[in-house]
PDB file of N, CA and C in Angstrom:
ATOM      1  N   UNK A   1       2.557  34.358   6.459  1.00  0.00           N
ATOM      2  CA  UNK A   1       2.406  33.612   7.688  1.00  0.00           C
ATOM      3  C   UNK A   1       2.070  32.164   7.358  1.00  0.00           C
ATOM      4  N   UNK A   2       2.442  31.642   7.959  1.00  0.00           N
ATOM      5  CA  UNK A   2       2.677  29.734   7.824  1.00  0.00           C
ATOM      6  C   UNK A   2       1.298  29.038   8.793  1.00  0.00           C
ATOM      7  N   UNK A   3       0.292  28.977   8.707  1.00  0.00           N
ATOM      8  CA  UNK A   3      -0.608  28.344   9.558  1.00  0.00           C
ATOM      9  C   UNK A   3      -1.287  26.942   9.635  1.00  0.00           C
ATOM     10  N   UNK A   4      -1.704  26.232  10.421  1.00  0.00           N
ATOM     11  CA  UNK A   4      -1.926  24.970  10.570  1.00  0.00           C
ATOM     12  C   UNK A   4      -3.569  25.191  10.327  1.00  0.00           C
ATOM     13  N   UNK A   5      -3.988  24.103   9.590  1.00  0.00           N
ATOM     14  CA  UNK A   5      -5.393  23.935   9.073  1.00  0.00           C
ATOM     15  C   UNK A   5      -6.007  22.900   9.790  1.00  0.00           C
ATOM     16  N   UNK A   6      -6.253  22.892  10.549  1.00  0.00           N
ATOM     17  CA  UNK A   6      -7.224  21.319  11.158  1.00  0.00           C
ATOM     18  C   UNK A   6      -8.213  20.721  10.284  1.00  0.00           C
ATOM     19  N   UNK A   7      -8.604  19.635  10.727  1.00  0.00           N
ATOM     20  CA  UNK A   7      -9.558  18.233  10.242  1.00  0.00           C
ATOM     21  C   UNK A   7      -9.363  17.330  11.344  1.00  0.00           C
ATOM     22  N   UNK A   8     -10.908  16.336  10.789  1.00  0.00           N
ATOM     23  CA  UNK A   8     -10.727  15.158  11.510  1.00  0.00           C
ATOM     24  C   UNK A   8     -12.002  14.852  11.115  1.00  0.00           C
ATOM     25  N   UNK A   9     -12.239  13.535  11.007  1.00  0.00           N
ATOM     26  CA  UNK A   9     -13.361  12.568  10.442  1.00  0.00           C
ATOM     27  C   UNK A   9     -13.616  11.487  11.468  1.00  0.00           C
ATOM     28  N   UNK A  10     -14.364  10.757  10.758  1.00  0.00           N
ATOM     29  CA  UNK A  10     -14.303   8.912  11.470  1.00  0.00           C
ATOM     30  C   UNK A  10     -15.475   8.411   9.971  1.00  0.00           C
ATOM     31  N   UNK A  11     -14.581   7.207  10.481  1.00  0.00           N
ATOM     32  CA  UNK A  11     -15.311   5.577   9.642  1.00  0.00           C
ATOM     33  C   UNK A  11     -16.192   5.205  10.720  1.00  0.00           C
ATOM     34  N   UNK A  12     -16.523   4.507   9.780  1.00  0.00           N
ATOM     35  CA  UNK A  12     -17.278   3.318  10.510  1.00  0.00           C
ATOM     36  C   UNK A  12     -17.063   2.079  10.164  1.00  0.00           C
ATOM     37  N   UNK A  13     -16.441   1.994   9.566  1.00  0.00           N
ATOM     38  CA  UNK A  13     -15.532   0.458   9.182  1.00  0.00           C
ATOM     39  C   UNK A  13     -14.289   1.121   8.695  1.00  0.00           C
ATOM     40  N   UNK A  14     -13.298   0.102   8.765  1.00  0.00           N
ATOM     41  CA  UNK A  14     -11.993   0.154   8.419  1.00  0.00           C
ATOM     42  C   UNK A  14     -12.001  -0.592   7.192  1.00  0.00           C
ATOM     43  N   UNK A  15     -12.825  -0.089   5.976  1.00  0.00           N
ATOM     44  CA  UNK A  15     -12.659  -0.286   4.839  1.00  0.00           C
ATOM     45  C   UNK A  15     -11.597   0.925   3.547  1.00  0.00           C
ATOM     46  N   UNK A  16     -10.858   0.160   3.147  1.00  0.00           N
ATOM     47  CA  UNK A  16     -10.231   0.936   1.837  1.00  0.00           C
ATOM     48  C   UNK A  16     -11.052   2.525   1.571  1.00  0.00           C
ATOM     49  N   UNK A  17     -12.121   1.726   0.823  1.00  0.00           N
ATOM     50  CA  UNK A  17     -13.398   3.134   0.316  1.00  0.00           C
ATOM     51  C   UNK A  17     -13.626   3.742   0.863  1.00  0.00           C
ATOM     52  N   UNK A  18     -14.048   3.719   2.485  1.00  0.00           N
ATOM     53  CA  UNK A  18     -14.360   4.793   3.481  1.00  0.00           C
ATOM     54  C   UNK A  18     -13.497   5.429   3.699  1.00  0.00           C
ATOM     55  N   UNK A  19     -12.264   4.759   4.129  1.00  0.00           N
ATOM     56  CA  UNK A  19     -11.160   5.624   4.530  1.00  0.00           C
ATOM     57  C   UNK A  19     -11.163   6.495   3.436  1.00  0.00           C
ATOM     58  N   UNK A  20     -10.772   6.042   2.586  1.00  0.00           N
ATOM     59  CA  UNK A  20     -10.560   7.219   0.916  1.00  0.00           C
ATOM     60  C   UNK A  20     -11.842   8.607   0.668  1.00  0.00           C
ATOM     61  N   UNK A  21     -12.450   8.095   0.407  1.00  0.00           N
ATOM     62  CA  UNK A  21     -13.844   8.845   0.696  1.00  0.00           C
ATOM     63  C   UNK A  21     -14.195   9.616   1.698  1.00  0.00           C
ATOM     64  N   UNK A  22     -13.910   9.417   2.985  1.00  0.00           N
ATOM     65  CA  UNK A  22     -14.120  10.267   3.953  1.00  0.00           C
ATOM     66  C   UNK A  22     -13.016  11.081   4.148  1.00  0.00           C
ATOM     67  N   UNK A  23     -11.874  11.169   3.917  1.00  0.00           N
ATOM     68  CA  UNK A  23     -10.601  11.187   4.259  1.00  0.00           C
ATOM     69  C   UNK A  23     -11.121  12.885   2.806  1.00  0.00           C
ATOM     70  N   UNK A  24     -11.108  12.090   1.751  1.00  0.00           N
ATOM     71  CA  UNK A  24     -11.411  13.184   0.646  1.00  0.00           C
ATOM     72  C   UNK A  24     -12.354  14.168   0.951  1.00  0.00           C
ATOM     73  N   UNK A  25     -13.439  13.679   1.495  1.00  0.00           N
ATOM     74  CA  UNK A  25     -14.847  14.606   1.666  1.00  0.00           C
ATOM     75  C   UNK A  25     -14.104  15.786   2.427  1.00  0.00           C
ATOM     76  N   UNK A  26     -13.692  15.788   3.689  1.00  0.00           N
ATOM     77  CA  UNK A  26     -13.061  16.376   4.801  1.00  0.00           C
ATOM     78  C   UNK A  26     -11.910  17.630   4.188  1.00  0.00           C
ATOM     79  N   UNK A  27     -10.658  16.737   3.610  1.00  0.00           N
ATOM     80  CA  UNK A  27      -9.996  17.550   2.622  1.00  0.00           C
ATOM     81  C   UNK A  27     -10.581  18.501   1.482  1.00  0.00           C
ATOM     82  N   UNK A  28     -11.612  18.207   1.198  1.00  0.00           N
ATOM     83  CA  UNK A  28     -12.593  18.895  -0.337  1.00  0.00           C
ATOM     84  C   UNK A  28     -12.871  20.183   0.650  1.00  0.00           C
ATOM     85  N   UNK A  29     -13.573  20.177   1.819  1.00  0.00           N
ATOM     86  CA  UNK A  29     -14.333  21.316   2.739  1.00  0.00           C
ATOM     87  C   UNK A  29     -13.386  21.556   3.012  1.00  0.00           C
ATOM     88  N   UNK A  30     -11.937  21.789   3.507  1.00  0.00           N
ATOM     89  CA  UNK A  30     -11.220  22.273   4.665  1.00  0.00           C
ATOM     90  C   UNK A  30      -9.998  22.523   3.422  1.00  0.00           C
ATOM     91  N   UNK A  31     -10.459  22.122   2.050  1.00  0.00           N
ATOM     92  CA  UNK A  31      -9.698  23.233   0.856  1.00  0.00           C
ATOM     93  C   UNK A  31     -10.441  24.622   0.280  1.00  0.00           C
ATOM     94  N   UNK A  32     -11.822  23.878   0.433  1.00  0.00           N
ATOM     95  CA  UNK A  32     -12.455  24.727  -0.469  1.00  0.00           C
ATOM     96  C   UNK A  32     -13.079  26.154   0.944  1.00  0.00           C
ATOM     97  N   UNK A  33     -13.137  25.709   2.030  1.00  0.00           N
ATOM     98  CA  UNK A  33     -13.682  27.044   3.227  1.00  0.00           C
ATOM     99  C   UNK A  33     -12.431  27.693   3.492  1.00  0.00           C
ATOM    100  N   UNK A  34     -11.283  26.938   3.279  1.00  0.00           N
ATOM    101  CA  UNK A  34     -10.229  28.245   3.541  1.00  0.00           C
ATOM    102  C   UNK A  34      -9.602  28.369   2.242  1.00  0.00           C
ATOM    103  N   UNK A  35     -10.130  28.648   1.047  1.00  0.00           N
ATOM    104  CA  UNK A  35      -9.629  29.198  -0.054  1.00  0.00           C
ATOM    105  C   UNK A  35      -7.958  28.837  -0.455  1.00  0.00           C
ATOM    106  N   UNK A  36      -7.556  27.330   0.150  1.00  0.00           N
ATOM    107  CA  UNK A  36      -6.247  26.992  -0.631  1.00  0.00           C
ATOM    108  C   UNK A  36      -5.978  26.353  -1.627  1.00  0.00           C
ATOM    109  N   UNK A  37      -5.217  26.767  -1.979  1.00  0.00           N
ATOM    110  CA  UNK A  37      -4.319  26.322  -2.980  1.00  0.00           C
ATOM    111  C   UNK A  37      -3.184  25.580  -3.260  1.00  0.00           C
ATOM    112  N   UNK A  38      -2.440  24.515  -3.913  1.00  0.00           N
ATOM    113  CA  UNK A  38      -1.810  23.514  -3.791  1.00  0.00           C
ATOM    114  C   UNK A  38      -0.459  24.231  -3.878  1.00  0.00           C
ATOM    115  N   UNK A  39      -0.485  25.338  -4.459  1.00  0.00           N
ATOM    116  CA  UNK A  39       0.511  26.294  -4.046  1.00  0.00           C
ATOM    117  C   UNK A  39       1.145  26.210  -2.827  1.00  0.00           C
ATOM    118  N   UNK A  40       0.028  26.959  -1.963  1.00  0.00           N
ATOM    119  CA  UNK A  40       0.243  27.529  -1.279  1.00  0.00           C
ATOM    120  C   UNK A  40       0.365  26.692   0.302  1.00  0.00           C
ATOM    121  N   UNK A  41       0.508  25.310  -0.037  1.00  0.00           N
ATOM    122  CA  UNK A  41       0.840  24.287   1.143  1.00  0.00           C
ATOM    123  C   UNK A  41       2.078  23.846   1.258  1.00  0.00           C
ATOM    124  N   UNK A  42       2.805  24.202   2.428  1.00  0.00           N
ATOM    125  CA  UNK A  42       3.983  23.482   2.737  1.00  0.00           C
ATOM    126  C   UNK A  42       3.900  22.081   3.164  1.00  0.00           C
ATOM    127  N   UNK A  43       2.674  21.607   3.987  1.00  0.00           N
ATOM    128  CA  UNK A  43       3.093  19.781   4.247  1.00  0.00           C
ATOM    129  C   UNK A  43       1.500  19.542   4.211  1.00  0.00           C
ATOM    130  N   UNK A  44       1.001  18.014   4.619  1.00  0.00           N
ATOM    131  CA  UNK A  44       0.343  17.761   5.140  1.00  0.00           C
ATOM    132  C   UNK A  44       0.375  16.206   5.765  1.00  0.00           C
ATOM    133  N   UNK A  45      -0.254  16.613   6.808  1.00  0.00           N
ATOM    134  CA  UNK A  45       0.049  15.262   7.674  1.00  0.00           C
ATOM    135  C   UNK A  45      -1.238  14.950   8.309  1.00  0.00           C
ATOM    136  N   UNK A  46      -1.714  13.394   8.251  1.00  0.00           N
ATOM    137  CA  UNK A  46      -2.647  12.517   8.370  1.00  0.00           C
ATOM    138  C   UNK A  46      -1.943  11.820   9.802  1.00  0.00           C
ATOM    139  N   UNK A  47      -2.863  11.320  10.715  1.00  0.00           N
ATOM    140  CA  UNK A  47      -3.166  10.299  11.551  1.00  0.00           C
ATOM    141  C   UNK A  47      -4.160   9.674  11.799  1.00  0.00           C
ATOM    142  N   UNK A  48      -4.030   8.557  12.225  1.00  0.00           N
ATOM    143  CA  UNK A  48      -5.077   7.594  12.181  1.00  0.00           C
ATOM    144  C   UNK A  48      -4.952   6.534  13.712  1.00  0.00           C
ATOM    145  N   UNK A  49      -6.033   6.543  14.156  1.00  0.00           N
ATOM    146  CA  UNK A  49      -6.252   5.796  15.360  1.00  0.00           C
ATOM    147  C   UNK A  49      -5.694   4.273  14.911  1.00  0.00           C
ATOM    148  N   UNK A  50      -5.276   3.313  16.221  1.00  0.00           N
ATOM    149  CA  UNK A  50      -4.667   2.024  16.031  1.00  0.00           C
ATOM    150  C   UNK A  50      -5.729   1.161  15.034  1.00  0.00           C
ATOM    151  N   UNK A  51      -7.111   1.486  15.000  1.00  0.00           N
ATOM    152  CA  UNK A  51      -8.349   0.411  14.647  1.00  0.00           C
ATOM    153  C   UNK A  51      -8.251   1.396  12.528  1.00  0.00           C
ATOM    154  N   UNK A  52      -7.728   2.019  12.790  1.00  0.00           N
ATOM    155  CA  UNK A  52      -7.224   2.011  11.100  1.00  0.00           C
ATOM    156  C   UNK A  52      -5.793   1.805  10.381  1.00  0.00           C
ATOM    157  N   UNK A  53      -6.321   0.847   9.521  1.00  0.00           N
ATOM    158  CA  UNK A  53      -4.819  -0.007   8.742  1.00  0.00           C
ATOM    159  C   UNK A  53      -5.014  -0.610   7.361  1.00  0.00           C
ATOM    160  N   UNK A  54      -6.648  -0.463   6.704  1.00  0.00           N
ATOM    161  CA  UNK A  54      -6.810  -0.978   5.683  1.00  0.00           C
ATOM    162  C   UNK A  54      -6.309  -0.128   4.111  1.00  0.00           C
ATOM    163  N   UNK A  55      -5.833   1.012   4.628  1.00  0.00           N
ATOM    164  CA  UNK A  55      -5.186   1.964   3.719  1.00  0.00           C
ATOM    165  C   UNK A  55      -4.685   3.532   4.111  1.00  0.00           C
ATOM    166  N   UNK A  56      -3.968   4.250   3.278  1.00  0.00           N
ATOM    167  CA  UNK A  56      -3.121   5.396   4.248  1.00  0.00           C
ATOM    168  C   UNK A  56      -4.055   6.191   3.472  1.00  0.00           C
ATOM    169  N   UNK A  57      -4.647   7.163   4.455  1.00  0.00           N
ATOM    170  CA  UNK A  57      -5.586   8.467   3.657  1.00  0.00           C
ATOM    171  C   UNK A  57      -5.059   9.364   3.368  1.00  0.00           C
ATOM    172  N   UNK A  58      -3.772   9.579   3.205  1.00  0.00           N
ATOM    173  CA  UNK A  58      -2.945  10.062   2.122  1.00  0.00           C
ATOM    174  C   UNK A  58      -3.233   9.805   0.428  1.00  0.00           C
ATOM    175  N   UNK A  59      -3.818   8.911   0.625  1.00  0.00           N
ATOM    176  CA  UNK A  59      -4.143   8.844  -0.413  1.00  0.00           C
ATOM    177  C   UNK A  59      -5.450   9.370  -1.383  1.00  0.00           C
ATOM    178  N   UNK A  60      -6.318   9.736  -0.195  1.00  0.00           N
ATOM    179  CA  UNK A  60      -7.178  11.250  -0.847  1.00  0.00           C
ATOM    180  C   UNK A  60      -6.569  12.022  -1.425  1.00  0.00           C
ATOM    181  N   UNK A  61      -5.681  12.859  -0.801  1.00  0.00           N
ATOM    182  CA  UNK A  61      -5.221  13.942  -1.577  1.00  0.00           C
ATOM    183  C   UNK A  61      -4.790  13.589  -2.780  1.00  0.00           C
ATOM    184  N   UNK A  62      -4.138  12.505  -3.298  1.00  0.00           N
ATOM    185  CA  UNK A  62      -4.031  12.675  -4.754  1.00  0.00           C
ATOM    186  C   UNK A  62      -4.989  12.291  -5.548  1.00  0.00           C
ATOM    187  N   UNK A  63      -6.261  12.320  -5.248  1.00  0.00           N
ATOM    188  CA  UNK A  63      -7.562  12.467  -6.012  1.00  0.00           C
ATOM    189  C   UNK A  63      -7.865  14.224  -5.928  1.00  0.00           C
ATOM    190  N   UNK A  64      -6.991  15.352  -5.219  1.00  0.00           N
ATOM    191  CA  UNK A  64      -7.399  16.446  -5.857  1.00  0.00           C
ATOM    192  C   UNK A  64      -6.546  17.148  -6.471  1.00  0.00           C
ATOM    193  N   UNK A  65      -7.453  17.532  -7.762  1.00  0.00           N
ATOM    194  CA  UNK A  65      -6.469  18.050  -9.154  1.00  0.00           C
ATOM    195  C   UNK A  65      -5.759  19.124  -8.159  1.00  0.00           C
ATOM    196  N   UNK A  66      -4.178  18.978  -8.526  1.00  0.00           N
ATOM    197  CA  UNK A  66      -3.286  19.673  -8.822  1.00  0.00           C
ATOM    198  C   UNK A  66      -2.222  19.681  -7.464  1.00  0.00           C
ATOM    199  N   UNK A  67      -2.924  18.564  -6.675  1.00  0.00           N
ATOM    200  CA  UNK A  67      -2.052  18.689  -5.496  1.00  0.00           C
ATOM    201  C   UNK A  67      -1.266  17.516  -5.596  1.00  0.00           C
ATOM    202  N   UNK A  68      -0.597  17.524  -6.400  1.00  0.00           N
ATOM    203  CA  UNK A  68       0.310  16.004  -7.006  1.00  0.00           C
ATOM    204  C   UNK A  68       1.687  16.161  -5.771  1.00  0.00           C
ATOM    205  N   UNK A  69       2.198  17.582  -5.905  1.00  0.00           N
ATOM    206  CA  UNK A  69       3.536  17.468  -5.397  1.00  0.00           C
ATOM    207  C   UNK A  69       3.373  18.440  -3.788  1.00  0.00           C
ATOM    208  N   UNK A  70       2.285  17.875  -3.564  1.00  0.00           N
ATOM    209  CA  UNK A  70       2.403  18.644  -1.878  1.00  0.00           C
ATOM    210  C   UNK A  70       3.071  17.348  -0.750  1.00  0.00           C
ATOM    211  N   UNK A  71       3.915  17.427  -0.230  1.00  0.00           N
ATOM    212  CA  UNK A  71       4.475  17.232   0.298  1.00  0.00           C
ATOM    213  C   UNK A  71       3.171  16.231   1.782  1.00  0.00           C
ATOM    214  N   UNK A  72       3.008  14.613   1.383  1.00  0.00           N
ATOM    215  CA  UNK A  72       2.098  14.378   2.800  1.00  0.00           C
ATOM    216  C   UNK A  72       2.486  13.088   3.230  1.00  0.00           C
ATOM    217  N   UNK A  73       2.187  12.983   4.567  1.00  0.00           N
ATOM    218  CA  UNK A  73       2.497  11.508   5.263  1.00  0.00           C
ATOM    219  C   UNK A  73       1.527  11.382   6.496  1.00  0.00           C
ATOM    220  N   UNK A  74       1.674  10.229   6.381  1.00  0.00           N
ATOM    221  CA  UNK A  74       0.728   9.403   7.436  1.00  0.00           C
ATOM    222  C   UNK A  74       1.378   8.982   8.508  1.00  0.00           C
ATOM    223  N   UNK A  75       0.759   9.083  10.082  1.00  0.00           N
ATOM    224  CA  UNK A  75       1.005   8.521  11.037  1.00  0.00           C
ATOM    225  C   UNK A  75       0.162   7.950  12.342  1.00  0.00           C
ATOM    226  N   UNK A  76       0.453   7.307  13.276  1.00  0.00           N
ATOM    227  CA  UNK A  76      -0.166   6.758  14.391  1.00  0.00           C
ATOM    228  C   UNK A  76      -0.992   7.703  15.363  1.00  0.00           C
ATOM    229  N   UNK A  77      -1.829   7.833  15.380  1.00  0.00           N
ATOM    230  CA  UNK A  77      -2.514   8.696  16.829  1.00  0.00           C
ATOM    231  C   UNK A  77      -1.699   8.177  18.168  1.00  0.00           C
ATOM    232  N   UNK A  78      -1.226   8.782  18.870  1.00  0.00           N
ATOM    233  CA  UNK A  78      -1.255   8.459  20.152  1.00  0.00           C
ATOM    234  C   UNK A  78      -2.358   7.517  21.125  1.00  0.00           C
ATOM    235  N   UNK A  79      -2.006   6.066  21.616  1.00  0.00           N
ATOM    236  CA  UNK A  79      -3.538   5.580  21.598  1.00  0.00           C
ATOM    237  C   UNK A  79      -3.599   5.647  23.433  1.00  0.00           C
ATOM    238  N   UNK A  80      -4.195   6.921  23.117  1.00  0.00           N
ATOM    239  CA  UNK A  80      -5.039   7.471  24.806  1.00  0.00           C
ATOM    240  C   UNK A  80      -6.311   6.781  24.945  1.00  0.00           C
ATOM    241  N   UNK A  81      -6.171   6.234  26.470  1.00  0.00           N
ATOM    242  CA  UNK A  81      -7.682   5.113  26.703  1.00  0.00           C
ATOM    243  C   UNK A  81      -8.749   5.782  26.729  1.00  0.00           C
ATOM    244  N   UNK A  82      -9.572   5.713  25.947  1.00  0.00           N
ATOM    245  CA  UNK A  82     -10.874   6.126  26.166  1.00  0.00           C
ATOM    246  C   UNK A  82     -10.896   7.407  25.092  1.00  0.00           C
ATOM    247  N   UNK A  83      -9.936   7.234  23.791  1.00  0.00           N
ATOM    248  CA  UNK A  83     -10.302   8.624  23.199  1.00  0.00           C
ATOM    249  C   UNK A  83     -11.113   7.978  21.721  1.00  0.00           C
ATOM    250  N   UNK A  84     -11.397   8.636  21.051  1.00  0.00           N
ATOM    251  CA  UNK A  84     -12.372   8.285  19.592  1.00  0.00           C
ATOM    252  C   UNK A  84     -11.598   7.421  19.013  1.00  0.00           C
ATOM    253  N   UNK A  85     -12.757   6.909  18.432  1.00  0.00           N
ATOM    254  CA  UNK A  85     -11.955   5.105  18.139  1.00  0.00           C
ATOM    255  C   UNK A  85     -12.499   5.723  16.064  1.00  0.00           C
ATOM    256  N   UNK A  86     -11.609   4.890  15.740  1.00  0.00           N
ATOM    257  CA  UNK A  86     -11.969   5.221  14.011  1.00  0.00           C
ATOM    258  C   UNK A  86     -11.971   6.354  13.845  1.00  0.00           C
ATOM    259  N   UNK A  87     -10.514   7.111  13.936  1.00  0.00           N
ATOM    260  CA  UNK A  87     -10.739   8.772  13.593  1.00  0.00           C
ATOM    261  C   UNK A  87      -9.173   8.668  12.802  1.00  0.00           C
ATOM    262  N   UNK A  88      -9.581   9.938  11.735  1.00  0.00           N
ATOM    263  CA  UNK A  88      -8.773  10.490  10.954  1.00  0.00           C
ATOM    264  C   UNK A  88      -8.789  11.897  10.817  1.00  0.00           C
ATOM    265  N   UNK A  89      -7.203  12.459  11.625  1.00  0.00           N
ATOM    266  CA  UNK A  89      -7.029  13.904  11.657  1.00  0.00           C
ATOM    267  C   UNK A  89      -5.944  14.480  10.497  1.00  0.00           C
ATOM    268  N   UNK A  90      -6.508  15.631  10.359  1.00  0.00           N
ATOM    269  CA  UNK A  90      -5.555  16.223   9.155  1.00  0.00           C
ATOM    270  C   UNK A  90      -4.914  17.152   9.252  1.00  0.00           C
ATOM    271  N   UNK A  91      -3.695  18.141   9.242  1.00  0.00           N
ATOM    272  CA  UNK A  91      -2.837  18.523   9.693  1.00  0.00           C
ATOM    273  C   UNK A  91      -2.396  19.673   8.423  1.00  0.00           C
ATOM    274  N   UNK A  92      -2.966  20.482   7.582  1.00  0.00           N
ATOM    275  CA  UNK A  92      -2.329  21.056   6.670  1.00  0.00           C
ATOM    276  C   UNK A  92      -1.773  22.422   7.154  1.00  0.00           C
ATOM    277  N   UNK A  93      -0.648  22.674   6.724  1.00  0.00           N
ATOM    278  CA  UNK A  93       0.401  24.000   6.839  1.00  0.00           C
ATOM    279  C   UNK A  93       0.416  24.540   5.974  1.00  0.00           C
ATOM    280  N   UNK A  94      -0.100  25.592   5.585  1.00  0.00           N
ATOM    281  CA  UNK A  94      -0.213  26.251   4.795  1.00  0.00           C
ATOM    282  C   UNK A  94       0.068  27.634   5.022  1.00  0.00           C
ATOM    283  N   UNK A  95       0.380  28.606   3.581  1.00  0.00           N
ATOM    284  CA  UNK A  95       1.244  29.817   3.797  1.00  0.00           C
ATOM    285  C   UNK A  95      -0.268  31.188   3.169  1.00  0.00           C
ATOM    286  N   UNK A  96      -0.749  31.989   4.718  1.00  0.00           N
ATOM    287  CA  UNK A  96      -2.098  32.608   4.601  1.00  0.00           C
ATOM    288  C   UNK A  96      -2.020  33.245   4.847  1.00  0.00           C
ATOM    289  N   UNK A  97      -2.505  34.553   4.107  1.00  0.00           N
ATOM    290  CA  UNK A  97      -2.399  36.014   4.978  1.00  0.00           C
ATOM    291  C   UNK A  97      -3.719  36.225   6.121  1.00  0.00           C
ATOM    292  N   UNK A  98      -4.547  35.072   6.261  1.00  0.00           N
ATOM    293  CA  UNK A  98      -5.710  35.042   7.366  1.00  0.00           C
ATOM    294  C   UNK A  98      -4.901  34.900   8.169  1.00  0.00           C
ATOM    295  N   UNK A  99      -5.905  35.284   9.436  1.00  0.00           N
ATOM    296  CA  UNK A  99      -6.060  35.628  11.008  1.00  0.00           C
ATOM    297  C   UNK A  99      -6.063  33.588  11.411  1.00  0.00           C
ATOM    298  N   UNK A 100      -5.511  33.754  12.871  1.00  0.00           N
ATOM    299  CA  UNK A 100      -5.824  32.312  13.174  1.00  0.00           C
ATOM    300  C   UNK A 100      -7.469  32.250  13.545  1.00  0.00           C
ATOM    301  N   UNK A 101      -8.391  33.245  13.815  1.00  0.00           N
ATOM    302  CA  UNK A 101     -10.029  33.209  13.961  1.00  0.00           C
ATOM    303  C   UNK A 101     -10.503  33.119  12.422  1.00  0.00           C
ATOM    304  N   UNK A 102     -10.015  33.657  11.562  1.00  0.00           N
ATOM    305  CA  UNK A 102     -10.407  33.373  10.222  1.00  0.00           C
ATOM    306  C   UNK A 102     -10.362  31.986   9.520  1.00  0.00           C
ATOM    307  N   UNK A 103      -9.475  31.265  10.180  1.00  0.00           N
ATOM    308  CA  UNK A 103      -9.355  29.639   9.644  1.00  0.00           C
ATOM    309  C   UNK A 103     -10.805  28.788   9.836  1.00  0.00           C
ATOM    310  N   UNK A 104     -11.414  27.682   9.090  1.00  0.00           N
ATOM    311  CA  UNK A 104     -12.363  27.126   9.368  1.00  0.00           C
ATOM    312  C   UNK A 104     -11.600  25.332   9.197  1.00  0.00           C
ATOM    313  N   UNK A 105     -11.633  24.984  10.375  1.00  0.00           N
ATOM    314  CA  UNK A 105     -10.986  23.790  11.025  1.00  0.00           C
ATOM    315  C   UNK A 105     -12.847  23.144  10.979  1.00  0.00           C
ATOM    316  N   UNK A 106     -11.950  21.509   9.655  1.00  0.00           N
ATOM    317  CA  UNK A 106     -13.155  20.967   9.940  1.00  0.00           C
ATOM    318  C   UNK A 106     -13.123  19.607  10.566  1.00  0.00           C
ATOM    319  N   UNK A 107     -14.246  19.497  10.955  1.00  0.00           N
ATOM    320  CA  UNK A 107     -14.663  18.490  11.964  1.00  0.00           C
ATOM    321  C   UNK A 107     -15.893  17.517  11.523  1.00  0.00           C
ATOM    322  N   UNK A 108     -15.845  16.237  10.628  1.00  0.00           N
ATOM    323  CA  UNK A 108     -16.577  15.664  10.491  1.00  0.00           C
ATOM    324  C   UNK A 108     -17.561  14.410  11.533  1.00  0.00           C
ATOM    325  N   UNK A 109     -18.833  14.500  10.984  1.00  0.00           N
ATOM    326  CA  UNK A 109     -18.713  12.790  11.755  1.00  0.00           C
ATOM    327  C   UNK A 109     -18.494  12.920  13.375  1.00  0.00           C
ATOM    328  N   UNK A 110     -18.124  11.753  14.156  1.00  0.00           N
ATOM    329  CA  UNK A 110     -18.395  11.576  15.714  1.00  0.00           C
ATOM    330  C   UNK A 110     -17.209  12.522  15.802  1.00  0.00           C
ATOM    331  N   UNK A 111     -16.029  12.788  14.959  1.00  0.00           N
ATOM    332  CA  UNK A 111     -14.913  13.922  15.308  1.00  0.00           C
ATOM    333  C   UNK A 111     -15.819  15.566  15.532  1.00  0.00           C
ATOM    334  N   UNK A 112     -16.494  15.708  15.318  1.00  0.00           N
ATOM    335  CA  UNK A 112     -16.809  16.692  15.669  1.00  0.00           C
ATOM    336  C   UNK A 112     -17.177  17.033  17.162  1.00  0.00           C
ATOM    337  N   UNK A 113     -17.235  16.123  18.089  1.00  0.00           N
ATOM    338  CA  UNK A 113     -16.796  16.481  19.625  1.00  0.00           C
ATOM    339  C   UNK A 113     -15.660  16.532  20.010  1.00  0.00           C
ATOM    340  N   UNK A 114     -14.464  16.430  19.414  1.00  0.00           N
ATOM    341  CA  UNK A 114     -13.182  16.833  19.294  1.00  0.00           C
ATOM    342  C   UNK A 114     -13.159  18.147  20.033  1.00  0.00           C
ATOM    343  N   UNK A 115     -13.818  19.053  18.852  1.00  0.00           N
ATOM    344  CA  UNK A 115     -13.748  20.428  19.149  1.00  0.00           C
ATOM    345  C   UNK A 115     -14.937  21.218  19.007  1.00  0.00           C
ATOM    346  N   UNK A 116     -16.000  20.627  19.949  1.00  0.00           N
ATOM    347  CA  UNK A 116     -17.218  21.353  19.821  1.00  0.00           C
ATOM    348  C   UNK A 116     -17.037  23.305  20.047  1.00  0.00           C
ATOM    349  N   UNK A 117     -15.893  23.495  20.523  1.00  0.00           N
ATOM    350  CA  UNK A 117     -15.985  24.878  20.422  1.00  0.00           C
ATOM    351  C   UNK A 117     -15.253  25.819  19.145  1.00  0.00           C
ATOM    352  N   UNK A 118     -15.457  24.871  18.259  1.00  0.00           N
ATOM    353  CA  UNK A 118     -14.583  25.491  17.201  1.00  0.00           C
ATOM    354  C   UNK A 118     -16.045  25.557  15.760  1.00  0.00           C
ATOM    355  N   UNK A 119     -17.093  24.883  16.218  1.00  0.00           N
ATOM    356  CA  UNK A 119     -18.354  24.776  15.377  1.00  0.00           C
ATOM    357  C   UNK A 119     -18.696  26.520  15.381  1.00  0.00           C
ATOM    358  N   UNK A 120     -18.691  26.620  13.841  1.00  0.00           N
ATOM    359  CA  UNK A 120     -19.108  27.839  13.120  1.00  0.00           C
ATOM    360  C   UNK A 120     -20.977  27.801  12.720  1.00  0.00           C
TER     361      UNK A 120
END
């Protein structure tokens, strides 16, 4: 079965380092709570609100060993008035014999009112 992994963070500045760093932290938990593997990912896809542009957080992932050739790209949030400003969501597809209640979708930072009903 092919399932979608959620994330989502925020900066607090639209600096290089944060983006990278937070972008990684997020990816590190939402590899390591659902037990994947670089195997075992078909894509992953990043967005980023209009108020981020100082670097693509795509570029976390190739700070983790072994996920050189997973397939990822970056794109625009939809910019809805009044939604979280400085956020970065993550999008991984991955191939799991878990349940969609078994997934742990993470939620860093002010993103975590995103989906207050998804807090474990």
């Amino acid at each position: 079965m092919i399932r979608g992994v959620r994330g989502a963070t925020t900066v607090d500045k639209n600096e290089h380092d944060e983006i990278i760093s937070k972008s990684l932290e997020m990816l590190q938990d939402l590899i390591n709570l659902n037990n994947i593997t670089a195997e075992d990912v078909v894509s992953v896809y990043f967005t980023v609100t209009a108020d981020i542009d100082a670097t693509f957080p795509a570029k976390s992932l190739r700070m983790v060993e072994g996920w050189t050739y997973v397939p990822v790209m970056c794109m625009r949030e939809i910019p809805v008035p009044g939604s979280l400003e400085k956020c970065i969501r993550v999008m991984v597809t991955v191939n799991t014999g878990k349940s969609q209640k078994e997934i742990h979708h993470i939620y860093h930072y002010k993103a975590k009112k995103l989906r207050p009903d998804l807090k474990r």
